[in-house]
PDB file of N, CA and C in Angstrom:
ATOM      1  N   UNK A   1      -3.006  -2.217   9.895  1.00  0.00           N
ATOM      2  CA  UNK A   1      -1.662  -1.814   9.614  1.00  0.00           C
ATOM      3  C   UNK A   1      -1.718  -0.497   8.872  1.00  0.00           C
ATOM      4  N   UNK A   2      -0.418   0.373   9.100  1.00  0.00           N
ATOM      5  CA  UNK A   2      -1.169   1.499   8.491  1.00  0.00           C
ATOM      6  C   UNK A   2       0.788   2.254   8.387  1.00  0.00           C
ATOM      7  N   UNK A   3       1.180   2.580   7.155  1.00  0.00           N
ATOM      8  CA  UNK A   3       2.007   2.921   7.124  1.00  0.00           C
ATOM      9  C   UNK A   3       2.452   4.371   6.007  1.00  0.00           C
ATOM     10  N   UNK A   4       3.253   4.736   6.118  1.00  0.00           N
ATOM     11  CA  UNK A   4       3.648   6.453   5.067  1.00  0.00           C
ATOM     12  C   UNK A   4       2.965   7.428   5.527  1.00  0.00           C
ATOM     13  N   UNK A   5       2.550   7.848   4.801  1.00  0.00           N
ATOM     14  CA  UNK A   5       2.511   9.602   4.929  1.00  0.00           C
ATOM     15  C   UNK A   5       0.629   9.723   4.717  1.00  0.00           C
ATOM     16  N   UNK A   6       0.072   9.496   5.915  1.00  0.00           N
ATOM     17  CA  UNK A   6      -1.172   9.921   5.664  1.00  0.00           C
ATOM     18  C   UNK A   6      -1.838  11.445   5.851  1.00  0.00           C
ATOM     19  N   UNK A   7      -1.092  12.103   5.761  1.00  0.00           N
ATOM     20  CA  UNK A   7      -1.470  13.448   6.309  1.00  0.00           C
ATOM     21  C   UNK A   7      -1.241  14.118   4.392  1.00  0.00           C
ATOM     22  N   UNK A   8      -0.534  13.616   3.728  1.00  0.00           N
ATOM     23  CA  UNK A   8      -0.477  14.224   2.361  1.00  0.00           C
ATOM     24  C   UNK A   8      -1.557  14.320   1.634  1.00  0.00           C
ATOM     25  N   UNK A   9      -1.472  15.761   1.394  1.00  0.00           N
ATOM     26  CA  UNK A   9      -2.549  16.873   0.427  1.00  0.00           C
ATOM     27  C   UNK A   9      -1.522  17.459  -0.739  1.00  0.00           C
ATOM     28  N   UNK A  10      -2.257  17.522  -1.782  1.00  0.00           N
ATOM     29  CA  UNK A  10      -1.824  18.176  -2.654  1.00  0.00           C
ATOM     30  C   UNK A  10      -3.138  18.011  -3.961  1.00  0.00           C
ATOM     31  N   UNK A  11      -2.189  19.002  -5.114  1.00  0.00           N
ATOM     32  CA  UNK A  11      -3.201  18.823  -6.206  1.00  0.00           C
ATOM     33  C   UNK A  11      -2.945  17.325  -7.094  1.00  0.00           C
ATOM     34  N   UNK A  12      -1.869  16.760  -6.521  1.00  0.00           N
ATOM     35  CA  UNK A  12      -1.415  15.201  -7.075  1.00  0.00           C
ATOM     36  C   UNK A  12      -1.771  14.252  -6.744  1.00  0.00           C
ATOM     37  N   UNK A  13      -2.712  14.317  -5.304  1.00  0.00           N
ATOM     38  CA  UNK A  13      -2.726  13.476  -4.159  1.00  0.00           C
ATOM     39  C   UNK A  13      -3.804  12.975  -4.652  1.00  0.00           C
ATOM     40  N   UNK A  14      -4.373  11.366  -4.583  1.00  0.00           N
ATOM     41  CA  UNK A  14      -5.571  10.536  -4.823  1.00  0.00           C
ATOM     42  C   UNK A  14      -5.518   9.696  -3.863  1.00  0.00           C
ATOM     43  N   UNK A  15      -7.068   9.715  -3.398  1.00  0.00           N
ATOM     44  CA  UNK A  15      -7.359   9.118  -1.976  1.00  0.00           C
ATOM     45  C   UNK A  15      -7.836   8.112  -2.876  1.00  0.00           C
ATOM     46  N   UNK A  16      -7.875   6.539  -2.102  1.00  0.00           N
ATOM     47  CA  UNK A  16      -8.673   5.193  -2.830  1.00  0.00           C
ATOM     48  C   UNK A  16      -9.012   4.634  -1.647  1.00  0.00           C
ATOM     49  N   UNK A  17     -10.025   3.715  -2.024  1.00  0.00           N
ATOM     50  CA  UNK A  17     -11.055   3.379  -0.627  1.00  0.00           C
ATOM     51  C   UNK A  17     -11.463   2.172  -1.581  1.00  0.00           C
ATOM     52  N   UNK A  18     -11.029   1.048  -0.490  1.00  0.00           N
ATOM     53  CA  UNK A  18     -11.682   0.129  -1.191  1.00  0.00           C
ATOM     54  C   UNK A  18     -12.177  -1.267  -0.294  1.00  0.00           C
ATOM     55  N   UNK A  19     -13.185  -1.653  -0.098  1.00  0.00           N
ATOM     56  CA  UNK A  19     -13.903  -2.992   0.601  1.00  0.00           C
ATOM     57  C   UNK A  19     -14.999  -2.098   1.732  1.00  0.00           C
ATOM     58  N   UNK A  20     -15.130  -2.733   2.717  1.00  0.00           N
ATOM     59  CA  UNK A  20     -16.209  -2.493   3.666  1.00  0.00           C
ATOM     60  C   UNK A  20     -15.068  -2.306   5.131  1.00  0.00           C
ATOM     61  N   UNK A  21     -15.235  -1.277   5.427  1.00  0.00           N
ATOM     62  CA  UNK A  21     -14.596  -0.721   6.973  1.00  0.00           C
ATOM     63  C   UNK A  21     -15.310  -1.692   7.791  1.00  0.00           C
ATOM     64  N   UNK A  22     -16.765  -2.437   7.438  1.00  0.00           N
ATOM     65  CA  UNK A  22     -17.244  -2.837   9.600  1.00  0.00           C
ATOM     66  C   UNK A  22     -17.045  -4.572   8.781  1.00  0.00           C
ATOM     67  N   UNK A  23     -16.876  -4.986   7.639  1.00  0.00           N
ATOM     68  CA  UNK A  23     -16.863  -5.858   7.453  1.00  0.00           C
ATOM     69  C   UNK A  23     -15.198  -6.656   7.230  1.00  0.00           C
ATOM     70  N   UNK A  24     -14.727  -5.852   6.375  1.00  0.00           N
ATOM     71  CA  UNK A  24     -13.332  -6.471   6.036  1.00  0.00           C
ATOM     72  C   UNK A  24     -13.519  -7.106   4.836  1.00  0.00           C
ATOM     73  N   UNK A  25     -12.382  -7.419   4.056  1.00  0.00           N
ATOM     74  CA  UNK A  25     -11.252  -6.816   3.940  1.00  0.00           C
ATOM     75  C   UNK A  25     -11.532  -4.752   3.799  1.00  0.00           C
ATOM     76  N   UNK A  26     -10.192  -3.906   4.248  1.00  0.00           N
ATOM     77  CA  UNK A  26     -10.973  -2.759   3.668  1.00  0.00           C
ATOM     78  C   UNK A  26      -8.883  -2.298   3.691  1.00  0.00           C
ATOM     79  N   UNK A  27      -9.319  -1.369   2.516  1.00  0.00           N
ATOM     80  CA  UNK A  27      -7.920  -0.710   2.351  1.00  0.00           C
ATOM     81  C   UNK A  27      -8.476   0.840   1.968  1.00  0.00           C
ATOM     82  N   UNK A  28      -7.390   1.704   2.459  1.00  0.00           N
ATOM     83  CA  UNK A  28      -7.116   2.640   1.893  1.00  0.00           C
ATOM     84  C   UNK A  28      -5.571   3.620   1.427  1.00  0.00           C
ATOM     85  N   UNK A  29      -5.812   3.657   0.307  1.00  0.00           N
ATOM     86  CA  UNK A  29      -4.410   4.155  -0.036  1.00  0.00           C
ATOM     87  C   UNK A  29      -4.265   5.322  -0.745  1.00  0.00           C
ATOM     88  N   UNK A  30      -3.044   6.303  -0.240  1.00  0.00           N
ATOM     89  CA  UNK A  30      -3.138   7.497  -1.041  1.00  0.00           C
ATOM     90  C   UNK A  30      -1.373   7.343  -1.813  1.00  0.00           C
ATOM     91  N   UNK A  31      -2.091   7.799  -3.083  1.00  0.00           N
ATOM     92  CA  UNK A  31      -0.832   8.509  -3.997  1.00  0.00           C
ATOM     93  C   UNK A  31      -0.608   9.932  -3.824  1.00  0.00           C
ATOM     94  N   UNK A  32       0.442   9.456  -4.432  1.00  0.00           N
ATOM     95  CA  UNK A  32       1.152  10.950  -4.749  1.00  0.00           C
ATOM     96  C   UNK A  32       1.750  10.801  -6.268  1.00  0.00           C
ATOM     97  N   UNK A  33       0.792  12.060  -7.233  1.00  0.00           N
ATOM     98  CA  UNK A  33       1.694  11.532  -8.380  1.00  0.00           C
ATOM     99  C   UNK A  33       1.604  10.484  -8.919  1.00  0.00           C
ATOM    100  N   UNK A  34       0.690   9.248  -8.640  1.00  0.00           N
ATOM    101  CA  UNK A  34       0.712   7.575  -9.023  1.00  0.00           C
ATOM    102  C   UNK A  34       1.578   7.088  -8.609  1.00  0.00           C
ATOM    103  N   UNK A  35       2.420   7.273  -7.303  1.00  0.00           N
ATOM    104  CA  UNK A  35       3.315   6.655  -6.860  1.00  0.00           C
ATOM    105  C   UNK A  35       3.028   7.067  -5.164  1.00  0.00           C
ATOM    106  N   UNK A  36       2.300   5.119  -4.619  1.00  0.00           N
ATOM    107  CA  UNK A  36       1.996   5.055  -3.736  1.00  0.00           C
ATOM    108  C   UNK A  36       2.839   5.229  -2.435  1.00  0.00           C
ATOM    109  N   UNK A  37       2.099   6.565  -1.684  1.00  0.00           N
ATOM    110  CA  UNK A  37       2.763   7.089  -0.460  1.00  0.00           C
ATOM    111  C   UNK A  37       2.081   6.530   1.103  1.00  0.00           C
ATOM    112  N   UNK A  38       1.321   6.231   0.972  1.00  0.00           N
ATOM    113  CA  UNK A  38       0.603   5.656   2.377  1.00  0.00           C
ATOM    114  C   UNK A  38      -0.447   4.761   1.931  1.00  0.00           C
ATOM    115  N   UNK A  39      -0.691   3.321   2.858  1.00  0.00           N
ATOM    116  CA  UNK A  39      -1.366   2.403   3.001  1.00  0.00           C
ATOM    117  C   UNK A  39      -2.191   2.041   4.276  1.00  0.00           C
ATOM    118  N   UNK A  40      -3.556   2.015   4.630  1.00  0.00           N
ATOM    119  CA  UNK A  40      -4.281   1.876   5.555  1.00  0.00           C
ATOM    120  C   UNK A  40      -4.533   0.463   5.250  1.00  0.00           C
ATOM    121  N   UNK A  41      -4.936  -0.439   6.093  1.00  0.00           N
ATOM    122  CA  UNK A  41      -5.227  -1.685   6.285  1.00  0.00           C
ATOM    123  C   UNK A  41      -6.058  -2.211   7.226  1.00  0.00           C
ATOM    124  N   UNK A  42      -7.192  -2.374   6.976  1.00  0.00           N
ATOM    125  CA  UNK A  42      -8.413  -3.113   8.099  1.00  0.00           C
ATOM    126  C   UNK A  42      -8.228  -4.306   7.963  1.00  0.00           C
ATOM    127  N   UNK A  43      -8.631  -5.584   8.681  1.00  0.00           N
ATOM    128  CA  UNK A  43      -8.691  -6.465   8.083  1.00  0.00           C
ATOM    129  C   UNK A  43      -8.002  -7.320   7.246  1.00  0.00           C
ATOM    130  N   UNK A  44      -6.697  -6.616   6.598  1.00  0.00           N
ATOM    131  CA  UNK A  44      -6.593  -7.170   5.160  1.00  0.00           C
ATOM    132  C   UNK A  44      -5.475  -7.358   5.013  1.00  0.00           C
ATOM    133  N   UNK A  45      -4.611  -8.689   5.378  1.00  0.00           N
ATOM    134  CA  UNK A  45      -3.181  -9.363   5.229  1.00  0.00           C
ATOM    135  C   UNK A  45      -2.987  -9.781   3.907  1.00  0.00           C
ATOM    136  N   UNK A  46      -4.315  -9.806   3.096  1.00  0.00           N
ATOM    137  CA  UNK A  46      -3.569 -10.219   1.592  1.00  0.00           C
ATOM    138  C   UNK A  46      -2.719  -8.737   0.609  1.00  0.00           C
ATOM    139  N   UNK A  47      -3.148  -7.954   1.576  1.00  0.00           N
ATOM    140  CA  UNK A  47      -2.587  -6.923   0.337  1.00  0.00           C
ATOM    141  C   UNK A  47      -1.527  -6.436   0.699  1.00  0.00           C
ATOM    142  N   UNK A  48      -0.514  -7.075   1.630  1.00  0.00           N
ATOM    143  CA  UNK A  48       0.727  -6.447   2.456  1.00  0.00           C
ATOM    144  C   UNK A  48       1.862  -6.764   1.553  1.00  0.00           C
ATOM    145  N   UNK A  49       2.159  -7.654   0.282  1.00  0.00           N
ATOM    146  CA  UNK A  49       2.851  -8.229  -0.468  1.00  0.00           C
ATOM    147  C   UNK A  49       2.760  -7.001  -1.368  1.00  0.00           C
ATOM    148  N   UNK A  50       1.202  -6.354  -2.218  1.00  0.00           N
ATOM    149  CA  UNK A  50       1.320  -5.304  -3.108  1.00  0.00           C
ATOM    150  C   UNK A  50       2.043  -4.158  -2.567  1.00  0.00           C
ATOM    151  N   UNK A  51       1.506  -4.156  -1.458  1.00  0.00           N
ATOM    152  CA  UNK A  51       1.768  -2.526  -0.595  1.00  0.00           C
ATOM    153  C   UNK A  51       3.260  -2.861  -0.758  1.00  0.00           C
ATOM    154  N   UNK A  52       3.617  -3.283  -0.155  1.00  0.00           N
ATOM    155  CA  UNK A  52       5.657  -3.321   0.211  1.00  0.00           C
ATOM    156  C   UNK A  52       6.281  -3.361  -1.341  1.00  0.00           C
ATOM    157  N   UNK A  53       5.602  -3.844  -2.452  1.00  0.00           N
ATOM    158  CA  UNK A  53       5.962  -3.717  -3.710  1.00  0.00           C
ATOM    159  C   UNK A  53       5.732  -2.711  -4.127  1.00  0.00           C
ATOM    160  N   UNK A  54       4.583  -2.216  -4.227  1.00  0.00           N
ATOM    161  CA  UNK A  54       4.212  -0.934  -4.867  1.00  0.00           C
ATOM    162  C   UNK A  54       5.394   0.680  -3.931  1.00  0.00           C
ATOM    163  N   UNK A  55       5.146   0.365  -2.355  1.00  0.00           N
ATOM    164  CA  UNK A  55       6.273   1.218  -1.921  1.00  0.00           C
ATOM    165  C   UNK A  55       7.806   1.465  -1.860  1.00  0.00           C
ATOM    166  N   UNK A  56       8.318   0.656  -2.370  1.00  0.00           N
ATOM    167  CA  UNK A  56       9.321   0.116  -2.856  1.00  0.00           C
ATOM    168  C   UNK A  56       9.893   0.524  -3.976  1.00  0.00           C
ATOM    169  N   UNK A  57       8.780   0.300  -5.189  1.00  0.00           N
ATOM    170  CA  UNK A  57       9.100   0.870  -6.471  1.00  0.00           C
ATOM    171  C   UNK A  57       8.870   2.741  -6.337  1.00  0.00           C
ATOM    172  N   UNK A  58       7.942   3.098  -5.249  1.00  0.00           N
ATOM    173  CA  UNK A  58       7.715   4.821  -5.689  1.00  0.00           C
ATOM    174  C   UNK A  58       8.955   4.877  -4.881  1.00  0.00           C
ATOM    175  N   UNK A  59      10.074   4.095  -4.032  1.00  0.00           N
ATOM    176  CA  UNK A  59      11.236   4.602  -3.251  1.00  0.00           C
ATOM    177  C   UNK A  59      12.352   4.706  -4.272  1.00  0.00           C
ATOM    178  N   UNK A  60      12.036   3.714  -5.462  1.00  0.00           N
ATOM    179  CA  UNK A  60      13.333   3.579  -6.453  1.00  0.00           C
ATOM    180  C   UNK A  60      14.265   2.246  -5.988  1.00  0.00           C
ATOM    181  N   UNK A  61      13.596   1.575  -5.028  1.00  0.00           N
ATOM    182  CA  UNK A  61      14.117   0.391  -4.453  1.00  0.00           C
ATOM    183  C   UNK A  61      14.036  -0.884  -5.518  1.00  0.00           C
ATOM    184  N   UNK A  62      15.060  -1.508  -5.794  1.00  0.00           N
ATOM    185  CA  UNK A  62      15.046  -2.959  -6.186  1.00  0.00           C
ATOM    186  C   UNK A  62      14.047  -4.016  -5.988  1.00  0.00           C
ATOM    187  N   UNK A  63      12.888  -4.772  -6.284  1.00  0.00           N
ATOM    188  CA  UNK A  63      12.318  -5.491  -6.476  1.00  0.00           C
ATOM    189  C   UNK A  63      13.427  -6.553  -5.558  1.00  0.00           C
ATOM    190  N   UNK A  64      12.770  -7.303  -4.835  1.00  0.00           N
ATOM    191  CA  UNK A  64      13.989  -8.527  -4.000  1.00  0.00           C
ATOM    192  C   UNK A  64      13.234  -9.327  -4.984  1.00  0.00           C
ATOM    193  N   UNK A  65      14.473 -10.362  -4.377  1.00  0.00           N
ATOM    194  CA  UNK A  65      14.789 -11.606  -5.794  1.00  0.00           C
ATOM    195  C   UNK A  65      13.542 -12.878  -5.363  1.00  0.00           C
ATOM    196  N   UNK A  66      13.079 -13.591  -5.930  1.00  0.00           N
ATOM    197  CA  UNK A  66      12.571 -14.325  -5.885  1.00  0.00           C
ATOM    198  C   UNK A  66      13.283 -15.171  -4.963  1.00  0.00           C
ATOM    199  N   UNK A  67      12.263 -16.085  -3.664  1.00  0.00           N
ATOM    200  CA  UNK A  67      12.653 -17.114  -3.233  1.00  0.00           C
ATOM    201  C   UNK A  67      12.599 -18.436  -3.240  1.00  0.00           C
ATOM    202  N   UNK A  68      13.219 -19.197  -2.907  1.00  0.00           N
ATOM    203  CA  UNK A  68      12.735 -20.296  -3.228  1.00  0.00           C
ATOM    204  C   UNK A  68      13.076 -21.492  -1.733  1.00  0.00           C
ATOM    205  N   UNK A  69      12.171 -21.909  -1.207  1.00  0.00           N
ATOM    206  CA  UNK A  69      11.907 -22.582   0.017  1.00  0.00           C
ATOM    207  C   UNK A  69      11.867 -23.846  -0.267  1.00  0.00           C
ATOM    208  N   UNK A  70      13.205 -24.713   0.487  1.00  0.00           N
ATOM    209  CA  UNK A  70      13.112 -25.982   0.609  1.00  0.00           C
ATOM    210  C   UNK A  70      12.520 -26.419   1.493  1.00  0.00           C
ATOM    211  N   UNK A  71      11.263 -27.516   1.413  1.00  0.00           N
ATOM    212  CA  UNK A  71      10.593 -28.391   3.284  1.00  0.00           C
ATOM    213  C   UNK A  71      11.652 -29.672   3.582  1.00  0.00           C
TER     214      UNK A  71
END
């Protein structure tokens, strides 16, 4: 999965690399400023909850409300 602005350069910009590309889990994510602009995703469905949070907050977007699921 792979979403935002991966083409961003600047003197603000921080590339992060993190797990094993041939193994999995593997992420990579760049800021801007400390406010995450693009998310790469190998492998790795646990971190799709941070990503949509963390992009969210650098949008100025509301945190959604907690749910709560009846079975």
């Amino acid at each position: 999965m792979q979403i935002g602005d991966a083409l961003r350069r600047g003197p603000r910009v921080r590339i992060e690399k993190k797990g094993d590309p041939q193994k999995g889990p593997y992420r990579i994510t760049v800021f801007d400023d400390d406010v995450l602009v693009e998310a790469n995703l190998i492998n790795n469905p646990m971190d799709l909850g941070w990503i949509k949070k963390e992009m969210n907050k650098g949008l100025g977007l509301r945190p959604e409300p907690e749910r709560s699921f009846l079975l």
